[in-house]
N, C-alpha and C. Protein backbone atom coordinates (compact mmCIF):
# COMPACT_ATOMS: atom_id res chain seq x y z
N UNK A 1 22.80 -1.95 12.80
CA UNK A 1 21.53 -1.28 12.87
C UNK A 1 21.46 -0.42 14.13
N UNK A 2 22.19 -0.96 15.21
CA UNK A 2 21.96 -0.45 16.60
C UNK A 2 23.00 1.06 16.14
N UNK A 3 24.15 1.27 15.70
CA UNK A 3 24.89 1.84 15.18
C UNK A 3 24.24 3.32 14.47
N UNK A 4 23.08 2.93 13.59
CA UNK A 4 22.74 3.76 12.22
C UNK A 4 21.42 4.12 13.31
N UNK A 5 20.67 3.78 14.23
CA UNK A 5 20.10 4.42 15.48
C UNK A 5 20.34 5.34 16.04
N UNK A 6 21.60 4.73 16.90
CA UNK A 6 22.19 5.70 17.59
C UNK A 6 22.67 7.26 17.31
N UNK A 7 23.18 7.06 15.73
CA UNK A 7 23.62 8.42 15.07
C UNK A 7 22.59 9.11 14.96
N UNK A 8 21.13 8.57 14.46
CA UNK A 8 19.87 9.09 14.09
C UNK A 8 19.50 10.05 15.29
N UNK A 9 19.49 9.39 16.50
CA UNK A 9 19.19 10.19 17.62
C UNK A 9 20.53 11.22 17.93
N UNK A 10 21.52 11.01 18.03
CA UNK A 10 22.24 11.94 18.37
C UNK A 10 22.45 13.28 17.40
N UNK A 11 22.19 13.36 16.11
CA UNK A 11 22.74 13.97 15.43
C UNK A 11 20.86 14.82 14.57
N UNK A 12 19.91 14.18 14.49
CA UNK A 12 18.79 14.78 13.78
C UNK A 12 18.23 16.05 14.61
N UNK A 13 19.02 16.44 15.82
CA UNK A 13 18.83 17.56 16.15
C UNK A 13 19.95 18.76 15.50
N UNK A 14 21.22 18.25 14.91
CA UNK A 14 22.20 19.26 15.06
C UNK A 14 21.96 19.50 13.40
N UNK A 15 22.38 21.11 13.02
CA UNK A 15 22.13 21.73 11.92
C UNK A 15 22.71 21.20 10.83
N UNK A 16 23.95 20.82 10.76
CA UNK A 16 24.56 20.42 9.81
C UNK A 16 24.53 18.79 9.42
N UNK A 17 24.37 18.39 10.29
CA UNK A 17 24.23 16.92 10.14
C UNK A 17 22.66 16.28 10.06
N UNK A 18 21.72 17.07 10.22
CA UNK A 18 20.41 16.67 10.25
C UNK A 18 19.93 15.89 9.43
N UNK A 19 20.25 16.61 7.93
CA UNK A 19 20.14 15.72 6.61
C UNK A 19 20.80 14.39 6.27
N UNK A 20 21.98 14.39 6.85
CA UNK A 20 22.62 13.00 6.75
C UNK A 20 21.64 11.87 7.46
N UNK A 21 21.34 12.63 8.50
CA UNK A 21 20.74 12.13 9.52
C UNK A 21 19.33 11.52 9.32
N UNK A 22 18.42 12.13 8.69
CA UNK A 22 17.13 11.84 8.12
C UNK A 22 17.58 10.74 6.44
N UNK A 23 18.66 10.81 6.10
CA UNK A 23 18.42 10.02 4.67
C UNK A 23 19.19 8.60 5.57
N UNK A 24 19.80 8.65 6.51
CA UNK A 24 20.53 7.24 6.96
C UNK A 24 18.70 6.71 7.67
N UNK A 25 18.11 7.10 7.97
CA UNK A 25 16.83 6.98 8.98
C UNK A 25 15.88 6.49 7.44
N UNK A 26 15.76 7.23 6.52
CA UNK A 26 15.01 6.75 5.70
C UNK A 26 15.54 5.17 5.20
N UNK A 27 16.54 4.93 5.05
CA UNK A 27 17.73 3.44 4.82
C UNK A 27 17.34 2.63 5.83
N UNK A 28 17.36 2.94 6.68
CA UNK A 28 16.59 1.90 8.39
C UNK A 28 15.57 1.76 7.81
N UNK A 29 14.47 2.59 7.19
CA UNK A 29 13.15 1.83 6.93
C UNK A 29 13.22 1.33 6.14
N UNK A 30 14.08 1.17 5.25
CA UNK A 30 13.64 0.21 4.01
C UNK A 30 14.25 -1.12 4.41
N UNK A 31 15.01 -1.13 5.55
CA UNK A 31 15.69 -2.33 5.72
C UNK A 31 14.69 -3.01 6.33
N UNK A 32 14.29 -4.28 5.84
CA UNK A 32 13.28 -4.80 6.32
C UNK A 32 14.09 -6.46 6.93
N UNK A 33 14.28 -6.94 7.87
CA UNK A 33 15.39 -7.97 8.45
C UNK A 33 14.64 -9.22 8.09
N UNK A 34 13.58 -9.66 7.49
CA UNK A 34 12.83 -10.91 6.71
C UNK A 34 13.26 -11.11 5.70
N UNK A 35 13.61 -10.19 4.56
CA UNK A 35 14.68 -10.18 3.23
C UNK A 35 15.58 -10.11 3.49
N UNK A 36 16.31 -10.22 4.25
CA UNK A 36 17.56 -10.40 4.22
C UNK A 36 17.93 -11.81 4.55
N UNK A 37 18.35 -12.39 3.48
CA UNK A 37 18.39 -14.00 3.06
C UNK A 37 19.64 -14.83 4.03
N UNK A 38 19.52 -15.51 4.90
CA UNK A 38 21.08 -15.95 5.44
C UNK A 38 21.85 -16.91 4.62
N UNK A 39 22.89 -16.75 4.38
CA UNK A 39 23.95 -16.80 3.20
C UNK A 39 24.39 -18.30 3.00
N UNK A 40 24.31 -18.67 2.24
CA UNK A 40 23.82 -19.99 1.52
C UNK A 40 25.32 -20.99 1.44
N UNK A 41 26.77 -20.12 1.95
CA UNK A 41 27.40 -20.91 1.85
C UNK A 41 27.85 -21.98 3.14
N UNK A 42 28.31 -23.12 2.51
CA UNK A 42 28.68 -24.09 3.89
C UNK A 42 29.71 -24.26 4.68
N UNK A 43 29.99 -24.69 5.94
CA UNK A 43 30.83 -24.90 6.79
C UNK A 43 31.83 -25.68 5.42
N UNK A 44 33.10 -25.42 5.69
CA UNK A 44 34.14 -26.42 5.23
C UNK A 44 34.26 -28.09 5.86
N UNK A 45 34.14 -28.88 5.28
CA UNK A 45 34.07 -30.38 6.09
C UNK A 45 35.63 -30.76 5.59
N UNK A 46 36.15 -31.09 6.71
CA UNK A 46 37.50 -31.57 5.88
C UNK A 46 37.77 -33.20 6.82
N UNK A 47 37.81 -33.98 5.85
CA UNK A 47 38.21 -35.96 6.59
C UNK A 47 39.35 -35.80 6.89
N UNK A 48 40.09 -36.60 8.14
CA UNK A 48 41.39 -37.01 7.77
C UNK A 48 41.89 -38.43 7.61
């Protein structure tokens, strides 16, 4: 996320990349970090 920021600011000024730039920025808002579920699988347990 810090990543897809950083480009947002560096690049939504420059001509050619602006648009990339505004549709990766529209993707940040929809990412909402409460839905995003933490992943349900388990540590491996192994006996010896």
């Amino acid at each position: 996320m810090e990543k897809l920021k950083e480009f947002i600011a560096r690049f939504s000024a420059n001509a050619s990349k602006s648009k990339q730039a505004t549709s990766r920025k529209k993707s940040l808002e929809k990412i909402v970090l409460d839905e995003i579920k933490p992943s349900n699988r388990k540590y491996p347990f192994i006996r010896w």
